[in-house]
Protein backbone atom coordinates (compact mmCIF):
# COMPACT_ATOMS: atom_id res chain seq x y z
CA UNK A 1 21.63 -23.37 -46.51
CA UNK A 2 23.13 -23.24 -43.18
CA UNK A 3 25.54 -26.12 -41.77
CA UNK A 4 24.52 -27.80 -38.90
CA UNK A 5 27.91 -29.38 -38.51
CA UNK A 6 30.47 -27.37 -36.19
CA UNK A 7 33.89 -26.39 -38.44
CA UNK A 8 37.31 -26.66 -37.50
CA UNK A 9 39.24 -23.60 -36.94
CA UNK A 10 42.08 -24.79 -39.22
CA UNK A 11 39.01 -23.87 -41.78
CA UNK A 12 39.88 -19.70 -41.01
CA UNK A 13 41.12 -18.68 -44.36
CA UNK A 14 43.81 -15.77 -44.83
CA UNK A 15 41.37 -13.15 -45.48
CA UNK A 16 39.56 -13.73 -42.37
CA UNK A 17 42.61 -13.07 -40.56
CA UNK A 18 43.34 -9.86 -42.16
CA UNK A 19 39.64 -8.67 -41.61
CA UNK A 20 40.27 -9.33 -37.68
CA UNK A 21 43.53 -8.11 -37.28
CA UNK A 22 42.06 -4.56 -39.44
CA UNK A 23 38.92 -4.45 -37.99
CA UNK A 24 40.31 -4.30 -33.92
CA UNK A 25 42.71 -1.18 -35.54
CA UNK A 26 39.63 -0.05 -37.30
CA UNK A 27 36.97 0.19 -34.68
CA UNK A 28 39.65 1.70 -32.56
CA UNK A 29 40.48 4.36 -35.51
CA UNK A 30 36.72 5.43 -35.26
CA UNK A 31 36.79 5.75 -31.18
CA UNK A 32 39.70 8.13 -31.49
CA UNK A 33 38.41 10.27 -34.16
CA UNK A 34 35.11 10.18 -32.17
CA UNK A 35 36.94 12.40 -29.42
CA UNK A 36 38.78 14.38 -31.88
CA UNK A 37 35.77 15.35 -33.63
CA UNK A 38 34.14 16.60 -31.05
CA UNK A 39 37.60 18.63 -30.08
CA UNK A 40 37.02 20.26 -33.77
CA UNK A 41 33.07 21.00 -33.09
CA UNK A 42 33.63 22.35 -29.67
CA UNK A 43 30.99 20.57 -27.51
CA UNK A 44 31.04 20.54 -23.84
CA UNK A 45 31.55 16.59 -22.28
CA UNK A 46 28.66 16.12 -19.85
CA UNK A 47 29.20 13.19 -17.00
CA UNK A 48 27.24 10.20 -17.81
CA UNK A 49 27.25 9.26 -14.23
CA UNK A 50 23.80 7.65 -12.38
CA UNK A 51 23.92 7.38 -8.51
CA UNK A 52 24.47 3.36 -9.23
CA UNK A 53 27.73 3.99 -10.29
CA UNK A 54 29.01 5.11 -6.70
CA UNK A 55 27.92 1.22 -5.05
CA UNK A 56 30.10 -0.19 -7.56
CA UNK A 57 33.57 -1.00 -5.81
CA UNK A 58 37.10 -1.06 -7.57
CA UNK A 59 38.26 -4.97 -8.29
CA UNK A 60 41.25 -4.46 -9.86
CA UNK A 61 41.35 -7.42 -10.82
CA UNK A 62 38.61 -7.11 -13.67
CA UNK A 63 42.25 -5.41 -15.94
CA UNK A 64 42.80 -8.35 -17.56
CA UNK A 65 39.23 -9.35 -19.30
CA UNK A 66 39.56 -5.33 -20.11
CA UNK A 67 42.60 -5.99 -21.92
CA UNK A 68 42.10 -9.06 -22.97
CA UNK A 69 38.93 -7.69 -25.41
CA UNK A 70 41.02 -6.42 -27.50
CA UNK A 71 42.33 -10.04 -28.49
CA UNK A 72 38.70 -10.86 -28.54
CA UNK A 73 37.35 -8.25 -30.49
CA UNK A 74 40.20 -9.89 -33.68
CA UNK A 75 39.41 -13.11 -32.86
CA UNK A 76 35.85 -12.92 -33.43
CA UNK A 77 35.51 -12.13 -37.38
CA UNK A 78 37.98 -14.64 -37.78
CA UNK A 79 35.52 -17.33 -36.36
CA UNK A 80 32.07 -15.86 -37.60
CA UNK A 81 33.97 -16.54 -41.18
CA UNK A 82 33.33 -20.13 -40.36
CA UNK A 83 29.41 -19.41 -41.03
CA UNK A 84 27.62 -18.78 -44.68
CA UNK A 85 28.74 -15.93 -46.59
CA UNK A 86 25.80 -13.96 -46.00
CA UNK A 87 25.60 -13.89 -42.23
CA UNK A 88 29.68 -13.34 -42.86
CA UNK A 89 28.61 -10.24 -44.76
CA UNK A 90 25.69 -9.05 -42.53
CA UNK A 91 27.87 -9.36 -39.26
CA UNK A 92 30.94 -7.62 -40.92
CA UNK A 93 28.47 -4.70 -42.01
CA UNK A 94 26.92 -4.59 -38.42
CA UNK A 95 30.14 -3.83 -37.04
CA UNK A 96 30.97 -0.95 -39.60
CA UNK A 97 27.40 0.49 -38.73
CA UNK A 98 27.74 0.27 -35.25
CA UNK A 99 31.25 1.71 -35.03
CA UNK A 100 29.82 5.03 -37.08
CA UNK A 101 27.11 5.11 -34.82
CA UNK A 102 29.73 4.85 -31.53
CA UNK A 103 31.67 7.76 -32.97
CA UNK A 104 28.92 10.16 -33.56
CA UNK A 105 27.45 9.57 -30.48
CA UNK A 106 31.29 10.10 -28.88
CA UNK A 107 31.21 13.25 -31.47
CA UNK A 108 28.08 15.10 -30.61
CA UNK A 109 27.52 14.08 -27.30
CA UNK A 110 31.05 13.83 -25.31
CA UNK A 111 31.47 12.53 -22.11
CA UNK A 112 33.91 12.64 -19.46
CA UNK A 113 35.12 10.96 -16.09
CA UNK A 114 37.17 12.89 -13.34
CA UNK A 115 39.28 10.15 -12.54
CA UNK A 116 40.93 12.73 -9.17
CA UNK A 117 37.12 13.18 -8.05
CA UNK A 118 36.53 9.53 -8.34
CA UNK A 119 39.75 8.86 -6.54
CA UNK A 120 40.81 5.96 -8.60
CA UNK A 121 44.63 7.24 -7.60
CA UNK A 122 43.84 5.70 -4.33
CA UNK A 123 45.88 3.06 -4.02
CA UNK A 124 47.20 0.27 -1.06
CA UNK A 125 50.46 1.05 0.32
CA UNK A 126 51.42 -2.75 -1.12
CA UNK A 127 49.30 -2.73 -4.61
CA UNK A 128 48.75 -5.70 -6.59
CA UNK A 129 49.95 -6.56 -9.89
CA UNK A 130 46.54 -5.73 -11.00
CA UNK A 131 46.00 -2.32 -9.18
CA UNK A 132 49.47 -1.83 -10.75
CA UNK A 133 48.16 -2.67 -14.50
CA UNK A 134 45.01 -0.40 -13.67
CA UNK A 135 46.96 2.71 -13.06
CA UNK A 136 49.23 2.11 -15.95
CA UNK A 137 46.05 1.89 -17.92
CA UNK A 138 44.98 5.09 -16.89
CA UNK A 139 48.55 6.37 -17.82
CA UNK A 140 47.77 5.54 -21.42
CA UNK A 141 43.79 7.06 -21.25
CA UNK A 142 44.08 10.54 -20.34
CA UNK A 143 45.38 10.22 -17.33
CA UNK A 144 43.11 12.19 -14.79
CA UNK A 145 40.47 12.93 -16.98
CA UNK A 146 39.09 10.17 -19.28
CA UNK A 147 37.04 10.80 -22.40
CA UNK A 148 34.62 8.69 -25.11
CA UNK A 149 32.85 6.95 -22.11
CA UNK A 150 28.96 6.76 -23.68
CA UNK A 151 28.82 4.95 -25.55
CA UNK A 152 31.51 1.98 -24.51
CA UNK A 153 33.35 0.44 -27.19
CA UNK A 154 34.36 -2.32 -25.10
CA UNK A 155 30.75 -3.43 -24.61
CA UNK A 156 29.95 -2.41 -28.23
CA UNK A 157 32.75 -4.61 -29.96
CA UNK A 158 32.39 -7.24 -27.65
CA UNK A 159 28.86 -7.23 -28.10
CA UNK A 160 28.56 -7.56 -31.78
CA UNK A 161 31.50 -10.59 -31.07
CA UNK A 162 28.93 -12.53 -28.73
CA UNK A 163 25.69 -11.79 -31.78
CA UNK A 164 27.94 -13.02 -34.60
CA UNK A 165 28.62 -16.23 -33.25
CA UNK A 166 25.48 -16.87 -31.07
CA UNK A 167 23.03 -19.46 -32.19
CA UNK A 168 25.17 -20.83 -35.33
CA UNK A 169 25.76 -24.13 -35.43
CA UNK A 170 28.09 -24.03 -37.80
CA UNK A 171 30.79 -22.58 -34.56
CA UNK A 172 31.46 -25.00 -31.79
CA UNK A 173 29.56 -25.09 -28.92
CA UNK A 174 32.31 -24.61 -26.52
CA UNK A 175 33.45 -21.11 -28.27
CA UNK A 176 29.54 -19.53 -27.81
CA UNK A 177 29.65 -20.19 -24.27
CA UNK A 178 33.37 -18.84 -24.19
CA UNK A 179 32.05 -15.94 -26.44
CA UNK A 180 29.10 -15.52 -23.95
CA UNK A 181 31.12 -15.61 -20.77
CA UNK A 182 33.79 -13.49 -22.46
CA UNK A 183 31.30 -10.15 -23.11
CA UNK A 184 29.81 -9.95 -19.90
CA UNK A 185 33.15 -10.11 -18.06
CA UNK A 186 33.60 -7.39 -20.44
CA UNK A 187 31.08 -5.67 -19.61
CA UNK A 188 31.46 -5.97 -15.66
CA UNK A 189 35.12 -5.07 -16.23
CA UNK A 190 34.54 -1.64 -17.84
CA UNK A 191 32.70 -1.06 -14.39
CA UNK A 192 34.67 -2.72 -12.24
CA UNK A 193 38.30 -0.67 -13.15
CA UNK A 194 36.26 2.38 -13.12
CA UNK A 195 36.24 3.33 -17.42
CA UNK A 196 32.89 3.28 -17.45
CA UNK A 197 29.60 4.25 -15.86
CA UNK A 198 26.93 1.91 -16.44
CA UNK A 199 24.72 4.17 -18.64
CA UNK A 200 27.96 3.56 -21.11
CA UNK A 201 27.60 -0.38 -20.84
CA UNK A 202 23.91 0.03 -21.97
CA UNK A 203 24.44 2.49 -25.10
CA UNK A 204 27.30 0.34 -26.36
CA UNK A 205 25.31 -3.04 -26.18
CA UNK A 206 21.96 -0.90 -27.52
CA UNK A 207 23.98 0.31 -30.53
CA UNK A 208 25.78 -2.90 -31.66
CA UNK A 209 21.94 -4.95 -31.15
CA UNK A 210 20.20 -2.34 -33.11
CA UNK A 211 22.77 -2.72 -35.86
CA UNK A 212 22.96 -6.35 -35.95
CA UNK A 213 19.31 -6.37 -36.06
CA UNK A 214 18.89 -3.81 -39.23
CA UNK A 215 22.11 -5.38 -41.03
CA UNK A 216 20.53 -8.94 -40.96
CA UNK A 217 17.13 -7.92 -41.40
CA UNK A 218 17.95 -5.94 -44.76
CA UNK A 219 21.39 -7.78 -45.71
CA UNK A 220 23.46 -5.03 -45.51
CA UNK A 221 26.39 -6.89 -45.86
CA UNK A 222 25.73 -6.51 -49.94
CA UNK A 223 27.75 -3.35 -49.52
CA UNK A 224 30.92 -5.39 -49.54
CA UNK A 225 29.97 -7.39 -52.53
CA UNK A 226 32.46 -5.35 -54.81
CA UNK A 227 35.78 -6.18 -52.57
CA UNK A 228 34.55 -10.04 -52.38
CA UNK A 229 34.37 -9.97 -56.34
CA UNK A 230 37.62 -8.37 -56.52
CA UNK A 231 39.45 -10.82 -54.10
CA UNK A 232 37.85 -13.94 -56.18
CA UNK A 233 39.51 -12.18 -59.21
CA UNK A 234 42.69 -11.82 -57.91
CA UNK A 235 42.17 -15.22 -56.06
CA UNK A 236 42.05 -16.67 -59.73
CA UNK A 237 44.67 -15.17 -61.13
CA UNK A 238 47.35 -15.81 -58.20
CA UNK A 239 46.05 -19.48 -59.15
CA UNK A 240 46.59 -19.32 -62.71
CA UNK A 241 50.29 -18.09 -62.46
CA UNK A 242 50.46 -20.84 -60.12
């Protein structure tokens, strides 16, 4: 039965934390070899680009919410551990499903943005702090060509945050809205500092709904059953020796 009574974050156990902290290096394990894979398999990256894409400007400024997903994207398990084991389990499996899904796309159909051609080095003679963070992002992403575009993993993850906490009581009211307001900044950001075309935004947020959908429907967080009977046995004998 599902509380209707919002829980305390001091209620985040250990193991919750560890799931957060490995999932963010997980899902960001499966975007990498996403790329490589299709390295290995030797398809050509096509431009994912609509004619849409060229009215949206550059606001810099839109860096930090990019950055600051990846905070979000730990933070999240940690407080969808506050609901009933099953939706716990369901949500945990949606994200596994929907990062394999993210990489296969990235692996079989590879995308590309020419960063020169969209002259995103195009800077003010006096640029901001956050045209400044933008450019050392692209430093770290390829540079002048950027890869694993469709679908976006920022609007996947932060997607599948938003769905696991949306509509349960059990997490405060204040943290929904916060994990509401939190994805779609997310999602205008991937736009707005030019890592994305909007085609991206849309397969990411397809993908992680589709998998939310098919893990709750048909529970497949009863995949992990075998690692939650092993931690209760190990839970009971680190008690015992206590």
């Amino acid at each position: 039965m599902t509380n209707t009574n919002p829980r305390s974050f001091k209620e985040i156990k250990l193991y919750a934390i560890i799931i957060g902290i490995a999932y963010a290096l997980l899902q960001h394990g499966f975007y990498l070899m996403g790329h490589q894979l299709a390295s290995w398999f030797g398809f050509t990256p096509f431009l994912p680009k609509i004619p849409f894409d060229d009215m949206i400007p550059i606001v810099s400024v839109f860096i930090i919410p990019y950055i600051w997903s990846y905070l979000y994207w730990a933070m999240a398990p940690m407080v969808a551990s506050l609901c009933e084991k099953q939706h716990f389990a369901d949500y945990m499996a949606a994200n596994l499903v929907a990062c394999v899904a993210g990489m296969l796309f990235l692996a079989f159909f590879p995308t590309y943005m020419d960063r020169v051609a969209e002259g995103l080095y195009e800077v003010s003679e006096n640029p901001s702090i956050f045209e400044k963070l933008r450019q050392f992002w692209y430093s770290m992403d390829g540079v002048k060509v950027a890869y694993n575009l469709l679908p976006s993993f920022h609007c996947l993850n932060s997607t599948l945050c938003y769905l696991g906490v949306a509509g349960r009581k059990e997490i405060p009211k204040w943290f929904r809205i916060y994990s509401l307001i939190t994805t779609l900044l997310i999602y205008a950001s991937t736009v707005f500092v030019k890592q994305h075309y909007v085609l991206d935004i849309i397969t990411g947020a397809a993908i992680a709904a589709i998998a939310f959908f098919i893990c709750k429907k048909f529970h497949w967080g009863r995949m992990f059953a075998p690692l939650e009977r092993l931690y209760s046995k190990l839970k009971g004998k680190t008690a015992q020796a206590a």
